[in-house]
N, C-alpha and C. Protein backbone atom coordinates (compact mmCIF):
# COMPACT_ATOMS: atom_id res chain seq x y z
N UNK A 1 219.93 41.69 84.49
CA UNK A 1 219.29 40.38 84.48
C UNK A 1 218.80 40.12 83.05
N UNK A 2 218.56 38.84 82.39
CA UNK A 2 218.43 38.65 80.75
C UNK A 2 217.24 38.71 81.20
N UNK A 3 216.51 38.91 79.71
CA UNK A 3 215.13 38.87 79.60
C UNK A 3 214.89 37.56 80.51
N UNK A 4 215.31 36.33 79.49
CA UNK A 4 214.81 34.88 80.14
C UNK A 4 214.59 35.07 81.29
N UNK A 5 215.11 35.59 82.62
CA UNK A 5 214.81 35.35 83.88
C UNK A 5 214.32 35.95 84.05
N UNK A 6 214.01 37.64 83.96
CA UNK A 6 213.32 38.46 83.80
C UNK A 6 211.43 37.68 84.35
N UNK A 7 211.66 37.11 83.09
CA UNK A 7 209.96 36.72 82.48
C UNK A 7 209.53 35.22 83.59
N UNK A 8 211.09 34.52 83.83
CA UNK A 8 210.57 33.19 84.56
C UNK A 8 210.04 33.71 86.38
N UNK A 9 210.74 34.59 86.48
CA UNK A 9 210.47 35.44 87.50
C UNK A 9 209.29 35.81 87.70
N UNK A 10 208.83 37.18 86.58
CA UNK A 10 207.57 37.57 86.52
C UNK A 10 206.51 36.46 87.00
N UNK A 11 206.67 35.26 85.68
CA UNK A 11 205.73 34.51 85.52
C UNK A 11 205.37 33.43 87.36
N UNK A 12 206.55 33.56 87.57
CA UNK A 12 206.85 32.82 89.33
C UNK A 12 205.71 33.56 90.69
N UNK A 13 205.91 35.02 90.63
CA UNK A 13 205.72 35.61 90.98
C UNK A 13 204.24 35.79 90.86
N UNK A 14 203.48 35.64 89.62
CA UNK A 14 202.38 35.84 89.46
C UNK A 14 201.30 34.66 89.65
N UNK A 15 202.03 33.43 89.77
CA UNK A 15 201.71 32.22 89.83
C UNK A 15 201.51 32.24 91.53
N UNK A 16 202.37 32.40 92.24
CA UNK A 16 202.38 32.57 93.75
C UNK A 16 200.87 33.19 94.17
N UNK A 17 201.09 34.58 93.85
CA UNK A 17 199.90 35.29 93.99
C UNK A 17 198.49 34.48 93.96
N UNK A 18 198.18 34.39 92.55
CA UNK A 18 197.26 33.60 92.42
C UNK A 18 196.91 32.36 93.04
N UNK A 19 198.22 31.28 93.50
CA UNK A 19 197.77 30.29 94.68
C UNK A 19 197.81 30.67 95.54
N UNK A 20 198.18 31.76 95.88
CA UNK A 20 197.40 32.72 97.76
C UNK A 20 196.06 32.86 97.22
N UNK A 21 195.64 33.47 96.30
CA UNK A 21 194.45 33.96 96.57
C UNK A 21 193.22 32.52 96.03
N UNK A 22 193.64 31.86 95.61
CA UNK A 22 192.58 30.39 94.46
C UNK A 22 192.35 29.14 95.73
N UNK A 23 193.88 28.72 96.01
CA UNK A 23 194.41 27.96 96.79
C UNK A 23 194.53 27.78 98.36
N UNK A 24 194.92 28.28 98.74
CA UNK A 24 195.66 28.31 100.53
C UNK A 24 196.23 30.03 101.02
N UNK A 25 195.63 30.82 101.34
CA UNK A 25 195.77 31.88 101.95
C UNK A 25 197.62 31.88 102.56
N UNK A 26 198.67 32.55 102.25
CA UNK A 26 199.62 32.03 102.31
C UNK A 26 200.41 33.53 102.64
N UNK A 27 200.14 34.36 101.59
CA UNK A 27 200.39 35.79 101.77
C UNK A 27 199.82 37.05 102.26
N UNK A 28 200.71 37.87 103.17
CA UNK A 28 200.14 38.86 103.83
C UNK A 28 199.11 40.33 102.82
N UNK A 29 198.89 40.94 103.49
CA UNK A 29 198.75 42.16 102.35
C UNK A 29 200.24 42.82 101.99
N UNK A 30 200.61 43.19 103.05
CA UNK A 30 202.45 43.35 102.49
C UNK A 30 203.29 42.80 102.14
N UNK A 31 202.79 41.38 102.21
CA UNK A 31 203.53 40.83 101.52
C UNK A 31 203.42 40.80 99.92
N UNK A 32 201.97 40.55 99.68
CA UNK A 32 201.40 40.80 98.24
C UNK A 32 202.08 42.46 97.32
N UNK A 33 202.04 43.42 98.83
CA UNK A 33 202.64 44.96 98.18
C UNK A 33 203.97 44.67 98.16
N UNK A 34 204.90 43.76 98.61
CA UNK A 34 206.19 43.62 98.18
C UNK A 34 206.42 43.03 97.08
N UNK A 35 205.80 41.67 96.56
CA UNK A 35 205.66 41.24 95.31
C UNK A 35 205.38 42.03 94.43
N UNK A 36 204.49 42.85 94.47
CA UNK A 36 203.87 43.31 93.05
C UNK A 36 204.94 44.82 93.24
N UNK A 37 205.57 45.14 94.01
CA UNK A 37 206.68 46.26 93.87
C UNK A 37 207.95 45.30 92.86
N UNK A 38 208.06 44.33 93.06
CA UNK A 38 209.12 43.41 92.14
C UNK A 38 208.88 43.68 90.96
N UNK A 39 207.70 43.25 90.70
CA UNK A 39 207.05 42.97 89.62
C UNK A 39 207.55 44.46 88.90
N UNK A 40 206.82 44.64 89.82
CA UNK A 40 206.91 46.41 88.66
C UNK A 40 208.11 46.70 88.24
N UNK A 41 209.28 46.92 89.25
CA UNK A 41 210.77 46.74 88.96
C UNK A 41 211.55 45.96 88.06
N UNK A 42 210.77 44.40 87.48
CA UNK A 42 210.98 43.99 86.70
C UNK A 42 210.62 44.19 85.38
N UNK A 43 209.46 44.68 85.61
CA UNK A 43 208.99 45.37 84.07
C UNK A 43 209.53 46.43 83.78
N UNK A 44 210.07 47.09 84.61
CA UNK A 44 210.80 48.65 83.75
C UNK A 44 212.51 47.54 83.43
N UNK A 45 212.81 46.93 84.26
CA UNK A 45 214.09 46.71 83.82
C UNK A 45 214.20 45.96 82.99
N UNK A 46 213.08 45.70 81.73
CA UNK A 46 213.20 44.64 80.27
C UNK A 46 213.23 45.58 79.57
N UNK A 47 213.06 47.52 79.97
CA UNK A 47 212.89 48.31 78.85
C UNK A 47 214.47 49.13 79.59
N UNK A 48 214.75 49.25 80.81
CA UNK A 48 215.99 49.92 81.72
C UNK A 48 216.59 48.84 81.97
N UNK A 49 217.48 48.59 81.35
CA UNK A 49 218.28 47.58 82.11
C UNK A 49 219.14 47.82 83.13
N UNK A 50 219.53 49.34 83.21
CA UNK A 50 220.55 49.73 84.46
C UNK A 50 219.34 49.90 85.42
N UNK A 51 218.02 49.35 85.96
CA UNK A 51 217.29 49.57 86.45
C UNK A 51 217.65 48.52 88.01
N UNK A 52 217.79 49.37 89.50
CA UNK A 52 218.17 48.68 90.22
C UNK A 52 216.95 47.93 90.88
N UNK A 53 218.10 46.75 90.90
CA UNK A 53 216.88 45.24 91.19
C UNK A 53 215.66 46.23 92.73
N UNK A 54 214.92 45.39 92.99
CA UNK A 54 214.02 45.73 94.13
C UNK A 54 213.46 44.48 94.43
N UNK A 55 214.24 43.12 94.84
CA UNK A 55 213.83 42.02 95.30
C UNK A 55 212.93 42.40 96.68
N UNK A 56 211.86 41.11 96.73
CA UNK A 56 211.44 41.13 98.16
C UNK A 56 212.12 40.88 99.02
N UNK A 57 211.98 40.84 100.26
CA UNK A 57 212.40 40.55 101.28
C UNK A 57 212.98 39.39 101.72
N UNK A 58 214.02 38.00 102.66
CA UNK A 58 213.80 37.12 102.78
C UNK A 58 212.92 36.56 103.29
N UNK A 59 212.47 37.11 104.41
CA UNK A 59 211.14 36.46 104.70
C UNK A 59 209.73 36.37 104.08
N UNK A 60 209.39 37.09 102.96
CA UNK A 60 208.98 36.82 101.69
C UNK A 60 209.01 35.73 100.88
N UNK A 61 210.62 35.62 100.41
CA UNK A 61 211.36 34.80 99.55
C UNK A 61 211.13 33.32 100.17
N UNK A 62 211.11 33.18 101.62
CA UNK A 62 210.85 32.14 102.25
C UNK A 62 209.41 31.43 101.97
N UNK A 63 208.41 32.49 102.23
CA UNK A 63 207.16 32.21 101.42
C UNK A 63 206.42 31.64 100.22
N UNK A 64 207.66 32.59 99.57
CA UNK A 64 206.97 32.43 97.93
C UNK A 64 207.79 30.54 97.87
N UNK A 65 209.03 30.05 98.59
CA UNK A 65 209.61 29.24 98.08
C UNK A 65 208.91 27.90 99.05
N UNK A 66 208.00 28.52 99.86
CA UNK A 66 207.12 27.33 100.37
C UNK A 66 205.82 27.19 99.45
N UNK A 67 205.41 28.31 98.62
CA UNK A 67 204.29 27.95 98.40
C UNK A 67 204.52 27.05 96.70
N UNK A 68 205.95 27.57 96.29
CA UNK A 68 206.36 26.75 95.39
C UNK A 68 206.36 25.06 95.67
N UNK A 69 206.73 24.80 96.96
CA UNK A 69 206.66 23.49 96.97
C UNK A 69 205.29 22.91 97.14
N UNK A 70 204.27 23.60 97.71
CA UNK A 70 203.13 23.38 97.68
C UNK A 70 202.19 23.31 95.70
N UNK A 71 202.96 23.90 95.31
CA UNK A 71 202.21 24.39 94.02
C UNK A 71 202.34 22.83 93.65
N UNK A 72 204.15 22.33 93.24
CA UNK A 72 204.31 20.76 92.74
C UNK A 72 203.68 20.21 93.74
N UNK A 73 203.39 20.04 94.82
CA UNK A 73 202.78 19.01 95.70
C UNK A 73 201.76 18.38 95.66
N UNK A 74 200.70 19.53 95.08
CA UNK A 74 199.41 19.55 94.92
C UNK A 74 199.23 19.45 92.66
N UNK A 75 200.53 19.28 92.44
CA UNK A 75 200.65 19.91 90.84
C UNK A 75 199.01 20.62 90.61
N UNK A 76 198.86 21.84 91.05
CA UNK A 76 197.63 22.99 91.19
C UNK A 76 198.32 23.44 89.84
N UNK A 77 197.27 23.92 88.82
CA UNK A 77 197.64 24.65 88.00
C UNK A 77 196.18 26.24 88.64
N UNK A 78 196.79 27.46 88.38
CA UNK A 78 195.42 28.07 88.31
C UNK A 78 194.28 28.36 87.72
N UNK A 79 193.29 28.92 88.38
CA UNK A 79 192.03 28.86 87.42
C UNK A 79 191.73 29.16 86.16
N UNK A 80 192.69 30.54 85.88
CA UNK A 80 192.88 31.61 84.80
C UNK A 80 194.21 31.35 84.58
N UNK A 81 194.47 30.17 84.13
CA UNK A 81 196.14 30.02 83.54
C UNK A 81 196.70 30.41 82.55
N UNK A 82 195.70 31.02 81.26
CA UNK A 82 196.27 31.74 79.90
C UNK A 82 196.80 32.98 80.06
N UNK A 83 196.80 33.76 81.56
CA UNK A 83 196.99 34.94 81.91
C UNK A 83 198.51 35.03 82.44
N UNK A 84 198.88 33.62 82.69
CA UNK A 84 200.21 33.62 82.93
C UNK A 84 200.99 32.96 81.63
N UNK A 85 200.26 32.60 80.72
CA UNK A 85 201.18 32.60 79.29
C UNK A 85 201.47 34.05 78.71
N UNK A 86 200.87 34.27 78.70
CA UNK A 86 200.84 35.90 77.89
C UNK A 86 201.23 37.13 78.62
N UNK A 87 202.05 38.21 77.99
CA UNK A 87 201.69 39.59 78.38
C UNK A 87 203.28 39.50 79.27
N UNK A 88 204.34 38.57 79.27
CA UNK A 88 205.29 38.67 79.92
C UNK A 88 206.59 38.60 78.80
């Protein structure tokens, strides 16, 4: 996977989170431990690139892509938004 998606990912991912927890209660606790297992998988694979993917789940993916539509719906930015510029 290129960096670029790599990071739009990360940054997707971390954005979700944070409107479960700021916003609208949306994600499980396992669901949150499946995300942040991505996450992690994505950060070794910007330094491993033969690093095998570890997507969430679909019924996850279903989640994260409802709460995306909720995010534009509401155009919510989060509270601590410089935390998703940086560090990705």
């Amino acid at each position: 996977m290129r960096i670029e998606k790599i990071q739009n990912r990360l940054q997707f991912l971390h954005l979700c989170l944070h409107f479960s927890s700021q916003k609208q209660e949306k994600l499980t606790i396992l669901d949150r431990m499946l995300i942040n297992q991505e996450r992690g998988q994505l950060l070794k694979e910007i330094d491993y690139p033969k690093t095998e993917p570890r997507p969430v789940p679909e019924t996850v993916e279903i989640k994260l892509k409802e709460i995306q539509l909720l995010i534009d719906k509401y155009d919510w930015k989060p509270l601590n938004i410089n935390q998703l510029n940086g560090g990705y």
